[in-house]
Protein backbone atom coordinates (compact mmCIF):
# COMPACT_ATOMS: atom_id res chain seq x y z
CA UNK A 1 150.74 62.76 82.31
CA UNK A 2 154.02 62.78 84.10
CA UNK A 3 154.11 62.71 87.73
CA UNK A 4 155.72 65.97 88.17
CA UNK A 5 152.79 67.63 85.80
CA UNK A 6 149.77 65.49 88.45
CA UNK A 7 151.65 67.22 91.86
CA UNK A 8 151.55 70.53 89.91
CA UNK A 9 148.06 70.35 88.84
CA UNK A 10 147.04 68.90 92.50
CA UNK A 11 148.61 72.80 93.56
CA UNK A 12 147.07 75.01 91.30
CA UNK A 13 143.40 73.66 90.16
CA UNK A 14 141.40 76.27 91.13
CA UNK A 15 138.70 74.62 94.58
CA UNK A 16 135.33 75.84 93.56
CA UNK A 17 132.34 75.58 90.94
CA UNK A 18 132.61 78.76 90.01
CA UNK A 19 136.71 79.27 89.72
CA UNK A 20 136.22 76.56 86.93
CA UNK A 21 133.83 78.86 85.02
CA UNK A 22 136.57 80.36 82.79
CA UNK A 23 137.48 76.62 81.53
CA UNK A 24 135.87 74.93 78.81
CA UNK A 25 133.10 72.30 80.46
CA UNK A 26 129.81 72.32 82.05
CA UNK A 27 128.07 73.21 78.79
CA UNK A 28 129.57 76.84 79.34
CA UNK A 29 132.06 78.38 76.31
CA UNK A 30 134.59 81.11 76.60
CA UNK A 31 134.48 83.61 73.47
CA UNK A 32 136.25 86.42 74.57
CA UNK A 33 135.98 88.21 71.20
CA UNK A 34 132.42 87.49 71.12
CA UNK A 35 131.96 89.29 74.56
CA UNK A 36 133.83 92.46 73.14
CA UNK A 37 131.88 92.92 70.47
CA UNK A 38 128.54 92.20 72.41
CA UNK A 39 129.97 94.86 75.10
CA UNK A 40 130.47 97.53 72.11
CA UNK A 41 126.56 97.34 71.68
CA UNK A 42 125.54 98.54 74.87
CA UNK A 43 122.72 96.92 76.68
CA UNK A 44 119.29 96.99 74.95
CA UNK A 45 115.87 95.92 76.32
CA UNK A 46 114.17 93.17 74.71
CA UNK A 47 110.57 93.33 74.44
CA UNK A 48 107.65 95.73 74.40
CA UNK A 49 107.92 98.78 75.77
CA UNK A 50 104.76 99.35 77.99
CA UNK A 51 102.31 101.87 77.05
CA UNK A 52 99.51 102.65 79.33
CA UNK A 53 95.92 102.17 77.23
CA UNK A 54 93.62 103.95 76.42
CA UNK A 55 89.78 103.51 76.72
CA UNK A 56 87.41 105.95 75.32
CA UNK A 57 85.50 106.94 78.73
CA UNK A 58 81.47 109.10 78.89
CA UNK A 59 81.87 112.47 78.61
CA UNK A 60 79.41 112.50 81.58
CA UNK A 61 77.39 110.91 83.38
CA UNK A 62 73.60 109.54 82.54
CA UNK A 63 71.92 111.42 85.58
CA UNK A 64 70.58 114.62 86.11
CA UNK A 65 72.29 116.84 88.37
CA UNK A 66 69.03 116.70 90.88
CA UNK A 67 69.05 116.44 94.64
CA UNK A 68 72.34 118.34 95.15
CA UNK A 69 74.38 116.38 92.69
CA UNK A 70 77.10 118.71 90.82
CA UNK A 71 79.35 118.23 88.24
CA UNK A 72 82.04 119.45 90.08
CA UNK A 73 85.20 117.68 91.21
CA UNK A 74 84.55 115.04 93.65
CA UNK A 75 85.56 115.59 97.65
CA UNK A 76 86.14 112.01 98.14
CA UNK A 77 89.03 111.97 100.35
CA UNK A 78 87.78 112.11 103.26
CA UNK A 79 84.10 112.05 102.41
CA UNK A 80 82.38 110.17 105.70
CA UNK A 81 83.64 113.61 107.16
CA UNK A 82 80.50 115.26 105.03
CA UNK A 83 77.88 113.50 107.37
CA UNK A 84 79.24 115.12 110.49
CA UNK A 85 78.67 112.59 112.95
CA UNK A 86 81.69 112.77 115.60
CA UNK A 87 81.11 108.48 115.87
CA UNK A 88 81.73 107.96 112.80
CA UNK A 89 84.40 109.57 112.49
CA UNK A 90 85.86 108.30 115.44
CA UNK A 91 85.27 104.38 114.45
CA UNK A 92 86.58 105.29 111.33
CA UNK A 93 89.86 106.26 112.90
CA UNK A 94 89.77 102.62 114.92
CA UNK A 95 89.47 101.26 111.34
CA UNK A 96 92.28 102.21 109.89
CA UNK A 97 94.66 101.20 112.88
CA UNK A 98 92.83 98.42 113.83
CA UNK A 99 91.81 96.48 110.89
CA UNK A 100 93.16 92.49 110.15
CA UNK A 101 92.19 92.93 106.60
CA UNK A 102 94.17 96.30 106.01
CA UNK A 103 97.03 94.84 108.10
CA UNK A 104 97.04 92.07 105.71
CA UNK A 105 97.41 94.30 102.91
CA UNK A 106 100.35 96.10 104.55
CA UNK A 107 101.94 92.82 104.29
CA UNK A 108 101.25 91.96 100.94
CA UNK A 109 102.58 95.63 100.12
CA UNK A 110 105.93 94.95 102.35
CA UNK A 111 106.44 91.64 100.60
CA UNK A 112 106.34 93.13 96.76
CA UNK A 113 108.30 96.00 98.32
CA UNK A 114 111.00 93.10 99.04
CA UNK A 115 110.47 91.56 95.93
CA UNK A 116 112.14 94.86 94.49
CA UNK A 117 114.84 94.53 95.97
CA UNK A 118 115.19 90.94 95.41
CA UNK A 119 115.22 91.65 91.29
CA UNK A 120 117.46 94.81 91.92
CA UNK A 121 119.67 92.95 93.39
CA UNK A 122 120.37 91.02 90.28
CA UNK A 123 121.99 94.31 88.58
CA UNK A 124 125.04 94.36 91.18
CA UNK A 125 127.94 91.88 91.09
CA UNK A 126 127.21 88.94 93.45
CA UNK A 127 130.66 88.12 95.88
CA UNK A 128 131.24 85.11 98.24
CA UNK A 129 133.16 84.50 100.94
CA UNK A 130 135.05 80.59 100.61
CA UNK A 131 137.20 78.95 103.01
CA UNK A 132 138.03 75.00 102.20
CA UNK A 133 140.33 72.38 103.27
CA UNK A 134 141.12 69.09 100.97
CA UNK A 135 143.13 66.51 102.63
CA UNK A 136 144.73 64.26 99.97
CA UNK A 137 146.75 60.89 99.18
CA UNK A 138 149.29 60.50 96.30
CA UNK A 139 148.95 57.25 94.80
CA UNK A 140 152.22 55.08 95.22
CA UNK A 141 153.47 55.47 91.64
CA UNK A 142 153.38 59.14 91.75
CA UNK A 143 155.05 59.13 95.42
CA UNK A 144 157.75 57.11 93.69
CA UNK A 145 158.21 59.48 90.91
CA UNK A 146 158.09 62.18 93.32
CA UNK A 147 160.71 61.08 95.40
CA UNK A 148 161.34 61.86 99.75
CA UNK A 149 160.51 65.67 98.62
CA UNK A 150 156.82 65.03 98.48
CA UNK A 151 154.94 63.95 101.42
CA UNK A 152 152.66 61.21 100.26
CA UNK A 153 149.72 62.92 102.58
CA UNK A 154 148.85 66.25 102.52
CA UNK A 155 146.38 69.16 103.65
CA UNK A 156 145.76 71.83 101.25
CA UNK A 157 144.49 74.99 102.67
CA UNK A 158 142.39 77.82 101.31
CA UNK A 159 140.37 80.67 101.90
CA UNK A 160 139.41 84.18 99.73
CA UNK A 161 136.56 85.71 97.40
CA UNK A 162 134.74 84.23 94.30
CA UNK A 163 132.85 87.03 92.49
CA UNK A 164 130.33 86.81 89.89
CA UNK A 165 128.68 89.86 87.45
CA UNK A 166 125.77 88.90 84.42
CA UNK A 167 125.99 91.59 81.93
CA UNK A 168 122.65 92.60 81.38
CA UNK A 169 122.83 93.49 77.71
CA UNK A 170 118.82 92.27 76.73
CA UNK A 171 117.19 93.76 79.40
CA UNK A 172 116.57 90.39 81.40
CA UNK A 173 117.38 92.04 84.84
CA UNK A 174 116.22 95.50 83.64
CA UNK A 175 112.57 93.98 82.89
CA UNK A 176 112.15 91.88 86.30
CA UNK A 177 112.68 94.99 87.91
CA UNK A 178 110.43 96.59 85.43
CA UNK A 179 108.38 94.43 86.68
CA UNK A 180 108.72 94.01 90.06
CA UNK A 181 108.06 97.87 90.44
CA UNK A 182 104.69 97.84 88.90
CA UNK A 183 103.86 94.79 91.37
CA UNK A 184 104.96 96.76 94.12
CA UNK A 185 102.71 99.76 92.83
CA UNK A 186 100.23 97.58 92.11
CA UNK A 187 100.25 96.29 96.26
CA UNK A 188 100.01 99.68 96.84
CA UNK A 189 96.46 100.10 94.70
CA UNK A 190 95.50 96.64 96.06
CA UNK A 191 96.18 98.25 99.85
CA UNK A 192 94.14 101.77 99.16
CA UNK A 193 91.75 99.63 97.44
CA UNK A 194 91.12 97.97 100.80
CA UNK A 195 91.11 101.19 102.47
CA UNK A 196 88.06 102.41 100.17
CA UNK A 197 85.98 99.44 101.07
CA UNK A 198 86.92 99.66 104.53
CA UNK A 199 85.53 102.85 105.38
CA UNK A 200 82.89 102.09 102.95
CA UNK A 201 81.73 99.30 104.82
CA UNK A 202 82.20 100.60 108.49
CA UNK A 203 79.96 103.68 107.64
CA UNK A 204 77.53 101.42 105.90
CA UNK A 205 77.45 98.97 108.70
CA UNK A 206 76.97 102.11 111.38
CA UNK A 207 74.36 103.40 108.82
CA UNK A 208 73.11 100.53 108.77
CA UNK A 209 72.69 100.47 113.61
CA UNK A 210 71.09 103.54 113.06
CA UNK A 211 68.39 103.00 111.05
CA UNK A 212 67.42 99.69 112.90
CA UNK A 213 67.42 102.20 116.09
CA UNK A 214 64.92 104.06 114.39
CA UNK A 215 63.19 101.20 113.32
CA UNK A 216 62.80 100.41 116.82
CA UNK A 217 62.16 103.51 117.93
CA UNK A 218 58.91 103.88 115.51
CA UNK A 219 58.30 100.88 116.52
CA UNK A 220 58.14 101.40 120.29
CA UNK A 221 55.93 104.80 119.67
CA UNK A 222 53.34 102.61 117.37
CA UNK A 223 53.02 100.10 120.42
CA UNK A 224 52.78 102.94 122.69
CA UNK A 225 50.23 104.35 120.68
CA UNK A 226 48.12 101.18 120.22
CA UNK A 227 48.70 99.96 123.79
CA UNK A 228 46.67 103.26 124.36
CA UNK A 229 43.99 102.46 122.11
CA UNK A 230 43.40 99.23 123.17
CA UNK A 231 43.32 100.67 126.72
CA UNK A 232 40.23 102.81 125.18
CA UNK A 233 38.39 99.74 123.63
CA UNK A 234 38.44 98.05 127.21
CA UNK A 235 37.25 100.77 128.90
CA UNK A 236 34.81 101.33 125.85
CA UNK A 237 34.01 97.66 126.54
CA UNK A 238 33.26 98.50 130.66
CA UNK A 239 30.70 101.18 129.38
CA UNK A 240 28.62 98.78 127.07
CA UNK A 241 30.23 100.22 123.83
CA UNK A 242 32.44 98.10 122.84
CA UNK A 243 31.89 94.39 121.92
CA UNK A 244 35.19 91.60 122.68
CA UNK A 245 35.54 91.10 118.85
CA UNK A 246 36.94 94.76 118.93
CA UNK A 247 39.55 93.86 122.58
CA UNK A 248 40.43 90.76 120.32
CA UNK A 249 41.44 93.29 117.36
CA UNK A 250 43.11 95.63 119.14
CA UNK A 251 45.51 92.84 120.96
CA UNK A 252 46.11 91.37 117.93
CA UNK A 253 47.45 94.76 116.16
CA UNK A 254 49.35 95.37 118.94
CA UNK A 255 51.15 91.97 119.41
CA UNK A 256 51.78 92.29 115.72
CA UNK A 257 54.04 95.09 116.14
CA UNK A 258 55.63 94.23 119.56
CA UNK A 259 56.87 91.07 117.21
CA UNK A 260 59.09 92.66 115.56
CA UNK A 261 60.51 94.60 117.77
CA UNK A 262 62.59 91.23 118.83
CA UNK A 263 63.31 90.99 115.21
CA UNK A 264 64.86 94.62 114.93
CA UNK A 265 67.06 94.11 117.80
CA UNK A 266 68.85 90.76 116.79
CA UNK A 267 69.60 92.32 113.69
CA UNK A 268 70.58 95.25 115.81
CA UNK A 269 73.47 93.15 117.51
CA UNK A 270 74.49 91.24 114.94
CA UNK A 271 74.99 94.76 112.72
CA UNK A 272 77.16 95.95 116.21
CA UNK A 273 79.09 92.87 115.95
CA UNK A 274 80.07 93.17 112.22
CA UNK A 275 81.13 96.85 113.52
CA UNK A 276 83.07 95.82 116.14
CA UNK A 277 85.16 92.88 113.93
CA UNK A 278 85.97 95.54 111.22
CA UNK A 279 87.26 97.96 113.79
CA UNK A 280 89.98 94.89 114.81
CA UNK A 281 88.02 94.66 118.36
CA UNK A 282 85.89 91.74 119.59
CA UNK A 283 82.29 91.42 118.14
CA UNK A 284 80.30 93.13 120.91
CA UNK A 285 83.24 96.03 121.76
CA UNK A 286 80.43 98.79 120.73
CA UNK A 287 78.00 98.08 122.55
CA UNK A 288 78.65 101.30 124.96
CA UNK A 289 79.22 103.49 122.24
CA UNK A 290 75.94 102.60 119.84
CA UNK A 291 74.20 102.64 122.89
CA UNK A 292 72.74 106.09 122.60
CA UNK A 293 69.58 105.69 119.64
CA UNK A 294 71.11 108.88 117.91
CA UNK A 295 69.78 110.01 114.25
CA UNK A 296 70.86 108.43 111.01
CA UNK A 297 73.40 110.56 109.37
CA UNK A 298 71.68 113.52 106.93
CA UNK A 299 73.29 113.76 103.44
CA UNK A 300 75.20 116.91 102.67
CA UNK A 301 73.63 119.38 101.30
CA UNK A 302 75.94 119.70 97.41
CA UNK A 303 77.62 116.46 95.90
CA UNK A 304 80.06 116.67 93.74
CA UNK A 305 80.36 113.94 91.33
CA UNK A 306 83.28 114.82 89.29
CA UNK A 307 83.53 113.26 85.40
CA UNK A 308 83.75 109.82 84.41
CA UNK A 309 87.13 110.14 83.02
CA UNK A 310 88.20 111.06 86.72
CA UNK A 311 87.81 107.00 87.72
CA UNK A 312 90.77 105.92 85.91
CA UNK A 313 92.61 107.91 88.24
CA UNK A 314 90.67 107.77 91.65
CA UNK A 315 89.42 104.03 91.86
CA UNK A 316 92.58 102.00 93.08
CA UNK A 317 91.07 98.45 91.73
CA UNK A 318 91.48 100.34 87.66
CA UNK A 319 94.85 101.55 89.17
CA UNK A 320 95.92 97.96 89.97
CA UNK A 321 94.76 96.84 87.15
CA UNK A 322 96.66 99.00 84.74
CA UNK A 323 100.11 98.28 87.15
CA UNK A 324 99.42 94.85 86.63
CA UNK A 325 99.53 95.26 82.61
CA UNK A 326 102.50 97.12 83.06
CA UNK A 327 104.12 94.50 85.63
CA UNK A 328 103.20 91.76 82.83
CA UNK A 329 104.21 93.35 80.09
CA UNK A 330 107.75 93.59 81.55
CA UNK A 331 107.82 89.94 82.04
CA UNK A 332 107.74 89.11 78.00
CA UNK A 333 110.72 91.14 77.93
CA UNK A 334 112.40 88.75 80.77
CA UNK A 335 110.98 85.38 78.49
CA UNK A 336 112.61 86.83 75.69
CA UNK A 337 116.16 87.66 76.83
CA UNK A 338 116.61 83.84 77.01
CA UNK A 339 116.40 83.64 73.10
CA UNK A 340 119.51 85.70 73.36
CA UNK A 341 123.31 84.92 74.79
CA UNK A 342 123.90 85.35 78.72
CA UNK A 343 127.38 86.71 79.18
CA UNK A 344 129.03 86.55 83.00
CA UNK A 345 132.42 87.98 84.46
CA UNK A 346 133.60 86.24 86.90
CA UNK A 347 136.72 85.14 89.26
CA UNK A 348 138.65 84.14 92.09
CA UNK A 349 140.81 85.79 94.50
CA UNK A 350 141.99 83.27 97.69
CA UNK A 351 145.10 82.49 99.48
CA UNK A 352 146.05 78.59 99.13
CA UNK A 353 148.58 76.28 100.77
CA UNK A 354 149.43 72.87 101.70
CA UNK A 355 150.04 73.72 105.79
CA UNK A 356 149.17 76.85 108.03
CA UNK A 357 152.82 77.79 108.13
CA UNK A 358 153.21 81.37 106.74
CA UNK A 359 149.64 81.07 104.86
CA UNK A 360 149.26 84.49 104.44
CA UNK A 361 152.11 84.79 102.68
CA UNK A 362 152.04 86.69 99.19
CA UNK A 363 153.58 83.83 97.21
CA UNK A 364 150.25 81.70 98.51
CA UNK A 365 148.05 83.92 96.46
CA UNK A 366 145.30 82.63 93.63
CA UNK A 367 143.90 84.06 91.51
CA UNK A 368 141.64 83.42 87.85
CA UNK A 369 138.89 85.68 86.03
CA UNK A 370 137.50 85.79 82.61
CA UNK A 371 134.50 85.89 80.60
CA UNK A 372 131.59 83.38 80.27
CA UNK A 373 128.67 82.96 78.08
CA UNK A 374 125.72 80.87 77.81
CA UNK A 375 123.24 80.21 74.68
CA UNK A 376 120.75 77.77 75.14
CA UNK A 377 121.18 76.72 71.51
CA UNK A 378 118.04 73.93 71.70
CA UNK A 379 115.55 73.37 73.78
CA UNK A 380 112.58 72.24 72.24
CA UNK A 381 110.53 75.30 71.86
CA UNK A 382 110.35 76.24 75.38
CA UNK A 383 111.78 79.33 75.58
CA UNK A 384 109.54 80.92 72.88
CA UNK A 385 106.46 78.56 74.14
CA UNK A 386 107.36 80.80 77.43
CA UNK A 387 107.16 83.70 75.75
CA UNK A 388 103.45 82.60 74.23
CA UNK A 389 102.54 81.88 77.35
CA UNK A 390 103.50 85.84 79.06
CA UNK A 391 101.99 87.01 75.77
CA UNK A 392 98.66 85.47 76.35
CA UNK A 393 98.66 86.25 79.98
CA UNK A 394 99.50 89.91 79.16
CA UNK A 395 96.73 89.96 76.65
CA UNK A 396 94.42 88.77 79.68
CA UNK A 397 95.47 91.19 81.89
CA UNK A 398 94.77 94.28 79.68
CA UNK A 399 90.75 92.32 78.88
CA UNK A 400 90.82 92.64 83.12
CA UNK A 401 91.61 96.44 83.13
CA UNK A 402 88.91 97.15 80.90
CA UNK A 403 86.54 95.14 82.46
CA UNK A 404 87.39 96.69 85.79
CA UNK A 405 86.75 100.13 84.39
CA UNK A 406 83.43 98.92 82.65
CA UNK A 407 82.75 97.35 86.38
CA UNK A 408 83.94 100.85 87.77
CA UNK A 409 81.51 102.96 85.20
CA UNK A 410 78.35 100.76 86.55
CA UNK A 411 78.77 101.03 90.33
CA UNK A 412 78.98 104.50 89.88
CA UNK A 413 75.89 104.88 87.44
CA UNK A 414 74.08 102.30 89.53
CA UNK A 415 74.55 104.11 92.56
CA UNK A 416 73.85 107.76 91.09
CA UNK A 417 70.05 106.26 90.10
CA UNK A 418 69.99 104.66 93.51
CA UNK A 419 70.82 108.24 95.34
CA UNK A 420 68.71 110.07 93.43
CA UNK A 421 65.53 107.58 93.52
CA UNK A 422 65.72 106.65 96.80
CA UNK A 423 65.49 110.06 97.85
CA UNK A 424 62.79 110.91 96.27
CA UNK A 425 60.99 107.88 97.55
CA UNK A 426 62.05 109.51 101.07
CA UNK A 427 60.18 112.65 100.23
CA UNK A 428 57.13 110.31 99.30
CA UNK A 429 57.68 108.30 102.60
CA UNK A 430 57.57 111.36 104.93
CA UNK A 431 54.47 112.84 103.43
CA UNK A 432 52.63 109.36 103.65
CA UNK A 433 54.16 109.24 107.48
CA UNK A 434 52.12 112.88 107.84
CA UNK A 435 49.10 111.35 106.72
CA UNK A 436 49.15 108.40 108.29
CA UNK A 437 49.33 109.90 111.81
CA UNK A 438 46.21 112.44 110.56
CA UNK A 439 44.12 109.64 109.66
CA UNK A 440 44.66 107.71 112.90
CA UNK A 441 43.90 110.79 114.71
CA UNK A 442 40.88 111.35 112.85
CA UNK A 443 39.59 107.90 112.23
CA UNK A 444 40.33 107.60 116.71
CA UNK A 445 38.65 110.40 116.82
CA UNK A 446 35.13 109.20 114.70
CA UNK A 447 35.43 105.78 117.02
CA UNK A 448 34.80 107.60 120.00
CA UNK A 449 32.30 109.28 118.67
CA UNK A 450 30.37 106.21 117.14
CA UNK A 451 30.87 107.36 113.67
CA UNK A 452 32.75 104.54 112.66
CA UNK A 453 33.78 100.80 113.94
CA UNK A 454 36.77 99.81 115.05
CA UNK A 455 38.08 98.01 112.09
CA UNK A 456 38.80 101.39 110.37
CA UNK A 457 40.61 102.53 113.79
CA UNK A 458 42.92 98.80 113.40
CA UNK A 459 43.74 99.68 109.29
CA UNK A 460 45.00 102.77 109.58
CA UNK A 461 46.94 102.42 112.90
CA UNK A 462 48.65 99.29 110.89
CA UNK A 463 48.96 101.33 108.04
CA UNK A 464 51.18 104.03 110.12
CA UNK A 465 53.21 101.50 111.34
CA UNK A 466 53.86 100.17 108.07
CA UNK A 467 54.68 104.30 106.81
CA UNK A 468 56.50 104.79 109.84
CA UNK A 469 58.92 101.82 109.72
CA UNK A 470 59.52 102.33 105.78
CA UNK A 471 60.61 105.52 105.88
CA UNK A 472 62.92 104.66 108.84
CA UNK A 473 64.42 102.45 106.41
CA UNK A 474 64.67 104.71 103.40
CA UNK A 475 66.40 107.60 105.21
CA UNK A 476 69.06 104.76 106.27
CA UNK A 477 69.15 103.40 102.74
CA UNK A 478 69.48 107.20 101.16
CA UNK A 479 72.56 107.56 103.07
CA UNK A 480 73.66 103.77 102.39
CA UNK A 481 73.64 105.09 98.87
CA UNK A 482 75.28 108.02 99.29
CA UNK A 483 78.41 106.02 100.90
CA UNK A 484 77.71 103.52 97.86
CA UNK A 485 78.43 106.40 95.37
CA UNK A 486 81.31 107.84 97.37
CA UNK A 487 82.68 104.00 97.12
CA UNK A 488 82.56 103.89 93.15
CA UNK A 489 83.96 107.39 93.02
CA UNK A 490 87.40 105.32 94.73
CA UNK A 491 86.57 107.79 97.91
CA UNK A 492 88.61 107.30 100.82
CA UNK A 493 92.28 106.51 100.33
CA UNK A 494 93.94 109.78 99.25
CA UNK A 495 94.81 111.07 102.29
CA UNK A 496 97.75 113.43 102.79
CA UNK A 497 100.58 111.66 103.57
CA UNK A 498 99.28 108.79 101.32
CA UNK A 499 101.23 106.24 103.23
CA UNK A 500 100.66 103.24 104.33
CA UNK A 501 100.83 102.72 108.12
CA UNK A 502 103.58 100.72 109.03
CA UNK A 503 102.88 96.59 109.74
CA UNK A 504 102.63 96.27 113.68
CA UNK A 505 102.61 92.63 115.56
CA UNK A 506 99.21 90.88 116.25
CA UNK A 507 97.94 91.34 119.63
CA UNK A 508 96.52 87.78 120.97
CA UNK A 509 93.69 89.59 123.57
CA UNK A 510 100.30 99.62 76.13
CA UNK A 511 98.13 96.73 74.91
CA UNK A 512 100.71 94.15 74.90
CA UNK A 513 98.50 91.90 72.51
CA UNK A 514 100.99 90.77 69.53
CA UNK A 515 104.24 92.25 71.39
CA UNK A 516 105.72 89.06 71.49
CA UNK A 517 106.11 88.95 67.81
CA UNK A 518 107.24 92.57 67.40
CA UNK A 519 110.03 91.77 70.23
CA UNK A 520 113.07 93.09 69.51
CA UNK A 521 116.73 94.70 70.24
């Protein structure tokens, strides 16, 4: 190379990684013609193209409409409101703002949101800012060839645009985005799924601190009434008609119950302080307010239970799981846009000088563009071992959606036989309660009249406590199931702006299975 030809060169070499794109090197080939013709094609998706499937869903559901169930459509959206109680409703409020597992979910939800916009952002041309300054030393020789008009040390000075723009003609971007959007819609299921379980669980849990009220409340009226009865036996005993054996009795049934009245109340406070931590408050917040030993909610009076078909579009878990098929699917599509040619337009635009003097100057100006494509020609089987790999995982998540609507399918059943049974065993509770308190009036009754000994008087005062505290706990668990029905159902998250609440700081105080093969243009 002649001296003249290095100086000139030194000048005019374009100063960045990607200004050298449109010469020959780095693996990368210019084939202009090759580019035109791809260009005349148009872009085409590689891939499957996603088809939501299909399962064959019950017509209807195993269970007789009994007990107030209908067939109709379910009222599920805001379905705690159907056991009118004003606290309820009012901690399910605190719930929805103040809850560290929904606000979790709101992030989740704002980071696919970004994730969307990440991949979109792949379909625009990308454009940097450069500045750069190269401060270089001719080597004697060339200074000699040069001659006095060359400095032998010199600053070169540049600044302008480089500008990059990948052609999607295979669908690579197209399908991340594909993607990415059923990911994001799939955070959005994931988030009203959270919501369902949410109020699910606070109206269980408060459910759940009203019955042991009640429990303690029969409770409390059973050692009332025994505290009376063994006041009877001792004064029995003062008159000569009672032995101690029958004292000793009487203490022990009533020291039997006061026992678990202890019981009752730690389980009591520890059901408050699960309340309290699912409301976003500390564990004993609700104290004040499930102070008052109110009733257990009553059931409505109808429920409507809709058809099973109607789950695929109310529960959000069988809504996530079909977005995540779809958000998979995509992705074989993106593994299989690398078995084709990646084409890129790209170029320069800077001002460049050797000295600050006049560097804006119009005769300073750069510039270089052209075409580029890469084609991974060999690599060992790893782009189509990639697209095995999305194939299989595909194929896995359609076997999850249809296990989460067989999952879906059986909570629902399950707790349709649960409503309906434990209701009836309600109905039997309270008659056995009405009995139980006739035969310990009657059998008090034939004690104090000598007809009978006191042993009679201790079974049946034992037995109504027994009555008494059992159907305390089925008219909690009859509502516990009703909530557990409205839960399967996907109750609870369609509410009418069906938005999620914005994130807020933290206070400290198609069945894709084969697509890979049938991937095409």
């Amino acid at each position: 190379m002649q001296a003249s030809e290095a100086a000139s060169a030194m000048t005019q070499r374009p100063r960045s990684k990607d200004r050298r794109s449109y010469h020959r090197g780095g693996g990368r080939v210019v084939l202009p013609g090759l580019i035109a013709a791809a260009m005349t094609l148009g872009a085409c998706a590689v891939g499957p193209n996603y088809a939501p499937p299909t399962m064959r869903m019950p017509d209807q559901w195993n269970q007789d409409l009994v007990r107030g169930l209908t067939d109709g459509r379910a009222d599920i959206r805001t379905w705690w409101t159907l056991l009118n109680d004003p606290i309820l409703d009012r901690l399910i409020a605190q719930a929805t703002r103040g809850n560290l597992d929904l606000k979790r979910a709101v992030g989740r939800l704002l980071e696919a949101r970004a994730q969307v916009g990440l991949a979109g952002g792949e379909q625009l041309p990308s454009i940097d800012a450069l500045a750069d300054l190269e401060h270089g030393r001719l080597s004697e020789g060339v200074q000699e060839e040069l001659g006095s008009s060359r400095e032998r040390t010199s600053t070169l000075y540049e600044t302008g645009f480089d500008a990059s723009w990948e052609l999607d003609l295979w669908g690579r971007i197209s399908r991340n985005v594909e993607s990415a959007d059923a990911n994001l819609q799939a955070s959005l299921e994931d988030y009203r799924d959270v919501l369902v379980s949410l109020y699910a669980d606070v109206a269980t849990t408060y459910v759940e601190v009203r019955t042991l009220q009640a429990r303690i409340d029969a409770a409390a009226g059973n050692v009332a009434t025994q505290q009376q009865t063994l006041k009877l036996v001792q004064d029995r005993k003062r008159a000569g008609l009672a032995s101690d054996v029958e004292i000793a009795q009487a203490q022990l049934n009533l020291a039997t119950t006061e026992a678990l009245i202890p019981q009752l109340r730690i389980s009591l406070q520890q059901a408050a302080h699960r309340l309290g931590v699912l409301l976003g408050e500390r564990p004993t917040a609700l104290y004040d307010i499930l102070a008052d030993h109110t009733r257990v909610p009553t059931p409505p009076a109808q429920v409507a239970i809709g058809l099973p078909a109607e789950l695929l579009r109310q529960r959000p878990d069988i809504r996530s799981a079909e977005r995540q098929l779809a958000a998979q699917t995509a992705q074989i599509g993106v593994a299989t846009a690398d078995l084709y040619p990646r084409f890129t337009l790209s170029g320069f635009l800077a001002f460049q000088k050797y000295g600050l003097s006049s560097f804006f100057n119009g005769d300073n100006i750069g510039y270089g563009f052209g075409p580029t494509v890469m084609w991974n020609v060999f690599d060992g089987g790893r782009i189509r071992s990639n697209i095995a790999i999305q194939d299989a995982r595909a194929e896995q998540a359609l076997y999850n959606y249809e296990q989460t609507v067989l999952t879906g399918l059986r909570e629902t059943q399950d707790a349709l036989v649960s409503y309906v049974q434990q209701g009836e065993r309600a109905d039997i509770l309270a008659r056995s309660v009405t009995a139980a308190n006739d035969a310990v009036r009657l059998v008090t009754s034939l004690y104090v009249s000598g007809l009978t000994d006191f042993q009679n008087v201790q079974d049946q005062q034992r037995s109504k406590f027994q009555q008494d505290d059992a159907f305390a706990q089925s008219q909690g668990l009859v509502v516990q199931d009703l909530i557990a029905l409205y839960r399967a159902l996907g109750g609870g998250w369609a509410r009418p702006d069906d938005r999620p609440p914005a994130a807020t700081p933290m206070k400290t105080d198609a069945k894709p299975a084969g697509a890979a093969k049938a991937a095409g243009a």
